[in-house]
PDB file of N, CA and C in Angstrom:
ATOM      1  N   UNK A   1      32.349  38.169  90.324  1.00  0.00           N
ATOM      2  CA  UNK A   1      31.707  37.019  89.719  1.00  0.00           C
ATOM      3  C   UNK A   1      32.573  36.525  88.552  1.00  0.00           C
ATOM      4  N   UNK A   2      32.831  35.394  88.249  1.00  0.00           N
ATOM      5  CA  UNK A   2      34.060  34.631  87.596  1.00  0.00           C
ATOM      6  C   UNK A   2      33.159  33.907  86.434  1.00  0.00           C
ATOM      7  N   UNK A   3      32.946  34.907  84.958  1.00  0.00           N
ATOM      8  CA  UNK A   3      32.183  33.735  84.306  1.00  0.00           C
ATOM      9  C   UNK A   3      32.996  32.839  83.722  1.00  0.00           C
ATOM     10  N   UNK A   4      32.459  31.699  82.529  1.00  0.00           N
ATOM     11  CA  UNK A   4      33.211  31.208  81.650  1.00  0.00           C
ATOM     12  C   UNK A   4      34.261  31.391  81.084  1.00  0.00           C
ATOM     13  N   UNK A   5      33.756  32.531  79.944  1.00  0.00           N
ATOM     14  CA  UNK A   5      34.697  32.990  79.095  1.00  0.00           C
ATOM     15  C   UNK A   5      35.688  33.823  80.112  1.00  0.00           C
ATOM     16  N   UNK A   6      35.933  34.256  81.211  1.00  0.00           N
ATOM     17  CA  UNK A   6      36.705  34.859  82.194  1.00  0.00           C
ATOM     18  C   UNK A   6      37.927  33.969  82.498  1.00  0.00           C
ATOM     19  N   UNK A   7      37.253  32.644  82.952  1.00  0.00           N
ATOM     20  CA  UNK A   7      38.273  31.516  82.783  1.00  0.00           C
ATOM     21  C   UNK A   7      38.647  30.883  81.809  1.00  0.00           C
ATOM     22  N   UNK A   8      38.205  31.489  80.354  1.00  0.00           N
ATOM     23  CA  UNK A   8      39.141  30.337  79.344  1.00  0.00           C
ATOM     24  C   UNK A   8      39.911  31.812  79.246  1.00  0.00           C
ATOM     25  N   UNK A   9      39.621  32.913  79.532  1.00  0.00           N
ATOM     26  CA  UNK A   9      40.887  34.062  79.061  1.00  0.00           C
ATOM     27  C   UNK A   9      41.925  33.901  79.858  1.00  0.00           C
ATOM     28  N   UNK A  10      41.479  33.600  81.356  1.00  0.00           N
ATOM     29  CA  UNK A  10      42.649  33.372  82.342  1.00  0.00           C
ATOM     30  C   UNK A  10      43.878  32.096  81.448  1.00  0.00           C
ATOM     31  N   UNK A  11      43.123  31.658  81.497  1.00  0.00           N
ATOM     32  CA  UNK A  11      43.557  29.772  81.487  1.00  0.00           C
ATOM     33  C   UNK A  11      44.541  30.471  79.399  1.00  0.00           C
ATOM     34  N   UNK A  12      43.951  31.217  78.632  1.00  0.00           N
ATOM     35  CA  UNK A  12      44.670  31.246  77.064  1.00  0.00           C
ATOM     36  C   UNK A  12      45.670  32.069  77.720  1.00  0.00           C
ATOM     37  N   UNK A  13      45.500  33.021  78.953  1.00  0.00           N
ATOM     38  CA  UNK A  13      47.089  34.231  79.299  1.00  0.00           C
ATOM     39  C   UNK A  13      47.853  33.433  79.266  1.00  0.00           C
ATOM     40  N   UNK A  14      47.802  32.566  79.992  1.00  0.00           N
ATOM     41  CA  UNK A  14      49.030  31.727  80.370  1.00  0.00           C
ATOM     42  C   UNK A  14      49.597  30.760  79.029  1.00  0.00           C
ATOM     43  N   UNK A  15      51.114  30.980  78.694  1.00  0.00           N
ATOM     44  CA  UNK A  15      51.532  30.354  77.504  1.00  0.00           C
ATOM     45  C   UNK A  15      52.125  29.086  78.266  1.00  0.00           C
ATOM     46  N   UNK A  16      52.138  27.636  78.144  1.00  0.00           N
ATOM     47  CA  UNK A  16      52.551  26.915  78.419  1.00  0.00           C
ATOM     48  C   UNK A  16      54.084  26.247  78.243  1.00  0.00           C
ATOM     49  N   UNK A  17      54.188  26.804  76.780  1.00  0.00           N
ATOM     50  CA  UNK A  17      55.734  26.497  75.701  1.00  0.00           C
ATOM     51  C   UNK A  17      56.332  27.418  76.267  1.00  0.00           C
ATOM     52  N   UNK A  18      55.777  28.682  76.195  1.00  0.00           N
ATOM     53  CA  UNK A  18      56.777  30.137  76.752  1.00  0.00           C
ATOM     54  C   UNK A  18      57.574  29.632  78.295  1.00  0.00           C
ATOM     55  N   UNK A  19      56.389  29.261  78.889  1.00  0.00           N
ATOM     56  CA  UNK A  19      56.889  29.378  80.409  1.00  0.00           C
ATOM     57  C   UNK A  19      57.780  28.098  80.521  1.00  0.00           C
ATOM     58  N   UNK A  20      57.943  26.763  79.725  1.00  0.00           N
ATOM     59  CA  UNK A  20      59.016  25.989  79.715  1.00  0.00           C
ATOM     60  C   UNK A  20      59.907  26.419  79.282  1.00  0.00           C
ATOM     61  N   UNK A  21      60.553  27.292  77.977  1.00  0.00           N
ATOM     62  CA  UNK A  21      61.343  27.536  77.341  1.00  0.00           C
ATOM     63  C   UNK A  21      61.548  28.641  78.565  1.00  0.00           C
ATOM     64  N   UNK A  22      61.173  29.350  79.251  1.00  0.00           N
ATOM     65  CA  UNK A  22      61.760  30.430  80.273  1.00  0.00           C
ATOM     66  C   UNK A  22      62.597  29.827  81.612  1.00  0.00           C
ATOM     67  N   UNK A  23      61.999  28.538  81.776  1.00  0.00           N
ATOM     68  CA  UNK A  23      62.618  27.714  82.898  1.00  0.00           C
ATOM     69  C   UNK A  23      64.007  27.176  82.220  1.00  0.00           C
ATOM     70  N   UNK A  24      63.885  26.530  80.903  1.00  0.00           N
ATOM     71  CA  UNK A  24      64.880  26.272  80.031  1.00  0.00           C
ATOM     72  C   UNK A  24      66.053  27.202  80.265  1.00  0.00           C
ATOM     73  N   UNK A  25      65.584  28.494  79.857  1.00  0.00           N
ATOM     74  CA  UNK A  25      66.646  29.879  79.618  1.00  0.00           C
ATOM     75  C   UNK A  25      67.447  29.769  81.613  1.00  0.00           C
ATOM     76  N   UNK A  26      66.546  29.664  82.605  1.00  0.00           N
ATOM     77  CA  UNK A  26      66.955  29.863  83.918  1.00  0.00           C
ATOM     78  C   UNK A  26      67.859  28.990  83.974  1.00  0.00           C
ATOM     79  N   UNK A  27      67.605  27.557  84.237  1.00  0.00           N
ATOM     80  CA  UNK A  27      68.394  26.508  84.053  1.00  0.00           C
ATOM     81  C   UNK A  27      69.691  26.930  83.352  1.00  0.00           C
ATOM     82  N   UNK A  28      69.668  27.210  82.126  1.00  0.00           N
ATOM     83  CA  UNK A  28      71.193  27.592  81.052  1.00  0.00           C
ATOM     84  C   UNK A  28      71.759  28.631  81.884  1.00  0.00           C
ATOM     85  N   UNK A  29      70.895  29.427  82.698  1.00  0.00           N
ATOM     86  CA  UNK A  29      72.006  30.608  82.997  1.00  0.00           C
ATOM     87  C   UNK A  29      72.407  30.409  85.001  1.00  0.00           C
ATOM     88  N   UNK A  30      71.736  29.457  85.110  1.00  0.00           N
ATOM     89  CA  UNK A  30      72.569  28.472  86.503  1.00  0.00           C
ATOM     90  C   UNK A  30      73.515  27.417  85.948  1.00  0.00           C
ATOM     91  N   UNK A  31      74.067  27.282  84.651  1.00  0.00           N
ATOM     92  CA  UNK A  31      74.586  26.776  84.294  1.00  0.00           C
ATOM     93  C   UNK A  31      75.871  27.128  84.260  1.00  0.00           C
ATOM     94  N   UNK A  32      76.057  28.271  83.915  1.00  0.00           N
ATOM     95  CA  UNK A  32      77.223  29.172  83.810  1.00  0.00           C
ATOM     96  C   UNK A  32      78.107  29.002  85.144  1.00  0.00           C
ATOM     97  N   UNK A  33      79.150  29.572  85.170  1.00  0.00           N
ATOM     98  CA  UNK A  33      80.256  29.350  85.850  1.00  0.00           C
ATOM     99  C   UNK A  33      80.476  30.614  86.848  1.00  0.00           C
ATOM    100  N   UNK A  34      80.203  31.793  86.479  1.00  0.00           N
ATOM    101  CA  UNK A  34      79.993  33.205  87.569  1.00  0.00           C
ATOM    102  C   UNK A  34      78.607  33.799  87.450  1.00  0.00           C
ATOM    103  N   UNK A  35      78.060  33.227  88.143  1.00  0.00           N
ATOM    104  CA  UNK A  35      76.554  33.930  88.691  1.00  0.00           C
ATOM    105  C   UNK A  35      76.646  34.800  89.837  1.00  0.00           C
ATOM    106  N   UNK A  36      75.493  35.583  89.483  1.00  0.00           N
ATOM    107  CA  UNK A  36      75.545  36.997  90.708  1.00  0.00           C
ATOM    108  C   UNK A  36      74.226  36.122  91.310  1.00  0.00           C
ATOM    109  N   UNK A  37      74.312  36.077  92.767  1.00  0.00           N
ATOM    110  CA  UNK A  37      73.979  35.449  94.146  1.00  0.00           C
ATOM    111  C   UNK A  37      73.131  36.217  94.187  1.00  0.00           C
ATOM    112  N   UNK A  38      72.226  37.755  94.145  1.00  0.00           N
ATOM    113  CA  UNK A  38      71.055  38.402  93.693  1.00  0.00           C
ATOM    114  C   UNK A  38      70.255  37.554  92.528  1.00  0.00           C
ATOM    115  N   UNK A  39      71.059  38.054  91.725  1.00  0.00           N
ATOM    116  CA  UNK A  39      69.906  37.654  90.209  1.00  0.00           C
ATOM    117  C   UNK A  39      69.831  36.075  90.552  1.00  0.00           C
ATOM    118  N   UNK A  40      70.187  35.334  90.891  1.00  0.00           N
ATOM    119  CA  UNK A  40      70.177  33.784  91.315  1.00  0.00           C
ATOM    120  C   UNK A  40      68.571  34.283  92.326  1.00  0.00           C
ATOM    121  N   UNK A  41      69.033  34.502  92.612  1.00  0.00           N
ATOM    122  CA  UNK A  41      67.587  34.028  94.010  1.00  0.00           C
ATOM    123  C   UNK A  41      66.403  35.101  93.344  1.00  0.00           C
ATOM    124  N   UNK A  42      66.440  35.689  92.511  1.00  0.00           N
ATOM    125  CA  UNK A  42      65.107  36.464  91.676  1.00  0.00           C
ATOM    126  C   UNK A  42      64.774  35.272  90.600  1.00  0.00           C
ATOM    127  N   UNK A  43      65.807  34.708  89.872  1.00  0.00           N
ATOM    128  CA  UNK A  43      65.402  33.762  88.794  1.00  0.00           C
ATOM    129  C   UNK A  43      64.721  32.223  89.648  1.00  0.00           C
ATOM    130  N   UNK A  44      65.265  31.999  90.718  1.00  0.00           N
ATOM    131  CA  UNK A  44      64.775  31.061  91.271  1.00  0.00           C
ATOM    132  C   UNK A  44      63.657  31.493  91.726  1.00  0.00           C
ATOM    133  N   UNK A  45      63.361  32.555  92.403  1.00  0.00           N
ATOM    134  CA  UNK A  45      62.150  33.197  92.359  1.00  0.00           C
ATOM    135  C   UNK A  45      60.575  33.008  91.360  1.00  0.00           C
ATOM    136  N   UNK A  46      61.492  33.235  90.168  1.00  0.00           N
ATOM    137  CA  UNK A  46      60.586  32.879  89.200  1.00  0.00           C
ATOM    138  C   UNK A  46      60.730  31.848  88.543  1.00  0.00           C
ATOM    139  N   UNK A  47      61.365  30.976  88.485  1.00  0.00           N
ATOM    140  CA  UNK A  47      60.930  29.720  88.376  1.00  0.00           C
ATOM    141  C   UNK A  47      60.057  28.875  88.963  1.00  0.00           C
ATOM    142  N   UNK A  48      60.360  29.332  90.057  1.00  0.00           N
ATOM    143  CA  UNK A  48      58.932  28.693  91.534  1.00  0.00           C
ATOM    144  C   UNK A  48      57.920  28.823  91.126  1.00  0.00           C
ATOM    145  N   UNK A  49      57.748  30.282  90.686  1.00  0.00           N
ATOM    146  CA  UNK A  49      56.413  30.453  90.847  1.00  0.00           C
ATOM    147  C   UNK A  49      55.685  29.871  88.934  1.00  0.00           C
ATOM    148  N   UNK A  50      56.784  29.900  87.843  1.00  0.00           N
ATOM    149  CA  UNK A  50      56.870  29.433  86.422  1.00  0.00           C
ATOM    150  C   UNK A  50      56.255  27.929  86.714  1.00  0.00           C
ATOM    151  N   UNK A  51      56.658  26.992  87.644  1.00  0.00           N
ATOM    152  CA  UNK A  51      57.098  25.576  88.014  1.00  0.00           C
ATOM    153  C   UNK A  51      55.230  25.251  88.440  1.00  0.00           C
ATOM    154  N   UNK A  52      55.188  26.173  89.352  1.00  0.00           N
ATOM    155  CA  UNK A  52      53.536  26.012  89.916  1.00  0.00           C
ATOM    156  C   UNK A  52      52.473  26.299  88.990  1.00  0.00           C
ATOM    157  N   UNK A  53      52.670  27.713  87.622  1.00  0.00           N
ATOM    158  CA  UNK A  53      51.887  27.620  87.093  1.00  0.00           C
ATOM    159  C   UNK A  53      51.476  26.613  86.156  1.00  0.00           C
ATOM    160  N   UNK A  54      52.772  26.158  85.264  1.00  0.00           N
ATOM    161  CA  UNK A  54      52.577  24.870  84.254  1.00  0.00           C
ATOM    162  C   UNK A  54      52.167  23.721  85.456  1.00  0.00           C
ATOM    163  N   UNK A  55      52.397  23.249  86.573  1.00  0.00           N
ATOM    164  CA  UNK A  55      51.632  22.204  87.313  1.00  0.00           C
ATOM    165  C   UNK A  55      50.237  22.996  87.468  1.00  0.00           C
ATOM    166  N   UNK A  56      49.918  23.881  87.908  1.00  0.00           N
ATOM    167  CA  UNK A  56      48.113  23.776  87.476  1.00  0.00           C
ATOM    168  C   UNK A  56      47.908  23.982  86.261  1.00  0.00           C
ATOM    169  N   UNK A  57      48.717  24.486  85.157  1.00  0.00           N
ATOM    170  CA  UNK A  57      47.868  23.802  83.711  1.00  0.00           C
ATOM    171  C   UNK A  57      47.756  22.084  83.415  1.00  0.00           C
ATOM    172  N   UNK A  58      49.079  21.543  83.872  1.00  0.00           N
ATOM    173  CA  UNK A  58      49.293  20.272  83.501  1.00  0.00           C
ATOM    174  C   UNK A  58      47.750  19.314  83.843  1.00  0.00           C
ATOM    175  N   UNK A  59      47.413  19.914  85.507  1.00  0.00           N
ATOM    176  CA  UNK A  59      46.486  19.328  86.095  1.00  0.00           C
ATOM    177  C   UNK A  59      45.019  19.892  85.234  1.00  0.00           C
ATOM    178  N   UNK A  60      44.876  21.081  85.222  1.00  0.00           N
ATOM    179  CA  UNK A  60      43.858  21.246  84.367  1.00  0.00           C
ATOM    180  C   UNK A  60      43.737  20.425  82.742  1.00  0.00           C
ATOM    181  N   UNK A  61      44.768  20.300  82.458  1.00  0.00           N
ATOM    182  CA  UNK A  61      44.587  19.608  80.678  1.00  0.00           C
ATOM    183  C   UNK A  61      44.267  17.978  81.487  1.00  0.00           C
ATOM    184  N   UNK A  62      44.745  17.454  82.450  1.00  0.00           N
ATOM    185  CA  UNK A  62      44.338  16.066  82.991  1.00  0.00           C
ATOM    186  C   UNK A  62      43.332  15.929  82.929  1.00  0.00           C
ATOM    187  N   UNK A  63      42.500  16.869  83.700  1.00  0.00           N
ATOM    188  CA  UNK A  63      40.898  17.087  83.933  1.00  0.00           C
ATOM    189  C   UNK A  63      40.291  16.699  83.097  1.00  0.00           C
ATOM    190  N   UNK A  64      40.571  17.751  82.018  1.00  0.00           N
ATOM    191  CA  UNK A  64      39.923  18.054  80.599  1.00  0.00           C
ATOM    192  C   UNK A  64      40.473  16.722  79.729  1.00  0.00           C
ATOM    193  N   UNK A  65      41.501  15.928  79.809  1.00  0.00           N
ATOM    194  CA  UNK A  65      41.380  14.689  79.087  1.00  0.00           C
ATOM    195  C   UNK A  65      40.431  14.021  79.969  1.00  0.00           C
ATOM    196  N   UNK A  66      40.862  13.763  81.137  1.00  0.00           N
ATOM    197  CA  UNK A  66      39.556  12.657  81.457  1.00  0.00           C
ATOM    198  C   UNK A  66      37.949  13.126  81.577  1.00  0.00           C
ATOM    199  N   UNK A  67      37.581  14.073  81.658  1.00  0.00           N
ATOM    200  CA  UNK A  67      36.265  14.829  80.723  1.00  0.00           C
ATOM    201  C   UNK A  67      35.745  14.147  80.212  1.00  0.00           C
ATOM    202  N   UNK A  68      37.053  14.271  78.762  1.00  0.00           N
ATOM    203  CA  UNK A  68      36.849  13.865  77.355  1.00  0.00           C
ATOM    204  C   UNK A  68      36.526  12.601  77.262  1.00  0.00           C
ATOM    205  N   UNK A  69      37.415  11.779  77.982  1.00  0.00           N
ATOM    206  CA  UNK A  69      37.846   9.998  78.128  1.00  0.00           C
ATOM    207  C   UNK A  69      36.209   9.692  78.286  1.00  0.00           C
ATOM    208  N   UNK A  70      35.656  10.530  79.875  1.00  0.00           N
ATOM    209  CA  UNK A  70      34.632  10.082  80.356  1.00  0.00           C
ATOM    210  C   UNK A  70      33.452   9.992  78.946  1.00  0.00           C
ATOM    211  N   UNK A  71      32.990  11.254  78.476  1.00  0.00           N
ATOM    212  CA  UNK A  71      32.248  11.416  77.260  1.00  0.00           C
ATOM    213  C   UNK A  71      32.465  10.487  76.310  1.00  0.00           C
ATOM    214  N   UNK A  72      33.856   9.805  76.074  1.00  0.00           N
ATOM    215  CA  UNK A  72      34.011   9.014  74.846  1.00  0.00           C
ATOM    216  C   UNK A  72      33.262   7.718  75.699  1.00  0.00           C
ATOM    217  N   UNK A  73      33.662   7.562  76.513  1.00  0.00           N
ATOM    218  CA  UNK A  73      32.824   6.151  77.460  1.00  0.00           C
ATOM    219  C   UNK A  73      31.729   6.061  77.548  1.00  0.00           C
ATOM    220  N   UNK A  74      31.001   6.956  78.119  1.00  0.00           N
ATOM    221  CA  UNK A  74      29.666   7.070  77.479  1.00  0.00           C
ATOM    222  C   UNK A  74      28.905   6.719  76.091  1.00  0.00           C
ATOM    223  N   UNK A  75      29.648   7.207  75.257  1.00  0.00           N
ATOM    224  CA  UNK A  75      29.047   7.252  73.987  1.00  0.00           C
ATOM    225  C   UNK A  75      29.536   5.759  74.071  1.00  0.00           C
ATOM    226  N   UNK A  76      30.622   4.867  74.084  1.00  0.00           N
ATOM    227  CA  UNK A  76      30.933   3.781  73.721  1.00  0.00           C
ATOM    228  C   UNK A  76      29.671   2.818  74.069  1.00  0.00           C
ATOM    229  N   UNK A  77      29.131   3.209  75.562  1.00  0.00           N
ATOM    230  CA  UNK A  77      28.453   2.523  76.244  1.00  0.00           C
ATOM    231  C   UNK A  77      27.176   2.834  75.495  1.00  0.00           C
ATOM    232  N   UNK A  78      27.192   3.691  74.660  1.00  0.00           N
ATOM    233  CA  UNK A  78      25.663   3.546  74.196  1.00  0.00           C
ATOM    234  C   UNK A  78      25.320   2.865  72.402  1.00  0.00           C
ATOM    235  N   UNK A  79      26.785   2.866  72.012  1.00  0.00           N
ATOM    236  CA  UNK A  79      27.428   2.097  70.529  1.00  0.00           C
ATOM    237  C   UNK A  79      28.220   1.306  70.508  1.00  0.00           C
ATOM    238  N   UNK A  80      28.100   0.398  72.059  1.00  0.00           N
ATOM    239  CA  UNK A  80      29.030  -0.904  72.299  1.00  0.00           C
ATOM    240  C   UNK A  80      30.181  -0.945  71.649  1.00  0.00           C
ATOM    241  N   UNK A  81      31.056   0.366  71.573  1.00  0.00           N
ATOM    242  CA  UNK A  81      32.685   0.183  71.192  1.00  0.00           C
ATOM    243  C   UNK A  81      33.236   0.365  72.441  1.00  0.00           C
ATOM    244  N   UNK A  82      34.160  -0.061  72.461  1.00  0.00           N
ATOM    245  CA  UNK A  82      35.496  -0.693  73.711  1.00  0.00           C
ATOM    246  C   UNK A  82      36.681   0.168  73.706  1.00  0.00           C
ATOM    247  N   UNK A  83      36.833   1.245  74.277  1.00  0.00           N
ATOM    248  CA  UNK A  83      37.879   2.429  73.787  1.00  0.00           C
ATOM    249  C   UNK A  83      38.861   1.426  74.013  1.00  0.00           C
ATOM    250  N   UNK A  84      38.812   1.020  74.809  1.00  0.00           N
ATOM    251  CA  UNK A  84      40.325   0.597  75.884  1.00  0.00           C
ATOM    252  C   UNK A  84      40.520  -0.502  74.899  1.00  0.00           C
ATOM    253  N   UNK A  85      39.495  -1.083  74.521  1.00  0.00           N
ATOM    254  CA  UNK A  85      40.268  -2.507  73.619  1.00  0.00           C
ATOM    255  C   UNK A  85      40.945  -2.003  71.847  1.00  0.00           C
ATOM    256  N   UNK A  86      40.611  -1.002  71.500  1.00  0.00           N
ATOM    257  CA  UNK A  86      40.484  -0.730  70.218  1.00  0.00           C
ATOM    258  C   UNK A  86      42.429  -0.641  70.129  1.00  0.00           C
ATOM    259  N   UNK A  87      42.873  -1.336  68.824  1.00  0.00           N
ATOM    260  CA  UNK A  87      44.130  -0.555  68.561  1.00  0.00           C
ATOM    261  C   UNK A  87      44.235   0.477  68.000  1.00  0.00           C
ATOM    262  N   UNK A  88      45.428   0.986  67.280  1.00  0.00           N
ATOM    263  CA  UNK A  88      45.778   2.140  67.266  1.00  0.00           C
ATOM    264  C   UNK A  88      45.297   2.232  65.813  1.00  0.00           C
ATOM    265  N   UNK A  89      44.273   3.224  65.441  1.00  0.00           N
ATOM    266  CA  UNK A  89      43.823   3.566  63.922  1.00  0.00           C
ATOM    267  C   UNK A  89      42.319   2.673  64.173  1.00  0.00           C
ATOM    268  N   UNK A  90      42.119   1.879  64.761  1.00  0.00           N
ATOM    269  CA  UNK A  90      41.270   0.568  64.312  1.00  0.00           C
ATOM    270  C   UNK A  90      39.562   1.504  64.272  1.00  0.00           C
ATOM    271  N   UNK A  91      39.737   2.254  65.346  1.00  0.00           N
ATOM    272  CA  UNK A  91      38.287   2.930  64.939  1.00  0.00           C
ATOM    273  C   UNK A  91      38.254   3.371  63.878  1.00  0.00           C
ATOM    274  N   UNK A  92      38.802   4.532  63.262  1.00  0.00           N
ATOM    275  CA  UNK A  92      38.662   4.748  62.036  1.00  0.00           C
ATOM    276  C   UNK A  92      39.258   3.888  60.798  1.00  0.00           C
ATOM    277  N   UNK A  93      39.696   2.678  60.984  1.00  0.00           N
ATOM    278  CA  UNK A  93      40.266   2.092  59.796  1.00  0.00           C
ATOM    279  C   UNK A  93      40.834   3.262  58.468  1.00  0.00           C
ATOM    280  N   UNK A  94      42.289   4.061  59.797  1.00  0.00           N
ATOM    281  CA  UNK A  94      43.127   4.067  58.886  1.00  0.00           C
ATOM    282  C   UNK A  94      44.287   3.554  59.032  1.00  0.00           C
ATOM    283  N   UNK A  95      45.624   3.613  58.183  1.00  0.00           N
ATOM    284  CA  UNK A  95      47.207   3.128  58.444  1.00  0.00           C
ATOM    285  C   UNK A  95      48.104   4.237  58.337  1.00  0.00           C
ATOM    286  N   UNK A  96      49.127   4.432  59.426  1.00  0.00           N
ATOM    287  CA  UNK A  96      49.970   5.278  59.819  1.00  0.00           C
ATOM    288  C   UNK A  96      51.132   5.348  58.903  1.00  0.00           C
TER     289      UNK A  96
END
């Protein structure tokens, strides 16, 4: 049985920065000029599988913005503000 808090622990294991900066490091070391044809196909290995996990976080944080988007729409619709029309600061009247 898979509760909540089960999936926000799953979803905090996973470091998002780490696992770019690790694809980063792979990349630099296919960069190089004498690579061993083993360790090549283990790092590509894990990049594959690095590559798939940040695409289901990417898609999960999508979700969770449009969630959010949806909830802010709502509320707009019930305090006649216009997300989509508002500029940048204008809801809160501040300056950048």
């Amino acid at each position: 049985m898979t509760t909540k808090n089960t999936k926000k622990k799953k979803k905090d294991d996973f470091d998002f920065k780490k696992a770019v900066e690790r694809l980063e490091e792979i990349n630099r070391w296919f960069q190089e000029e004498d690579i061993d044809l083993d360790e090549g196909l283990e790092k590509l290995k894990e990049g594959k599988k690095l590559i798939g996990k940040c695409q289901k976080r990417l898609n999960e944080a999508e979700n969770e913005f449009i969630d959010v988007k949806k909830e802010l729409e709502d509320i707009s619709d019930n305090d006649d503000i216009d997300f989509d029309s508002l500029e940048d600061g204008e809801l809160f009247d501040y300056e950048e």
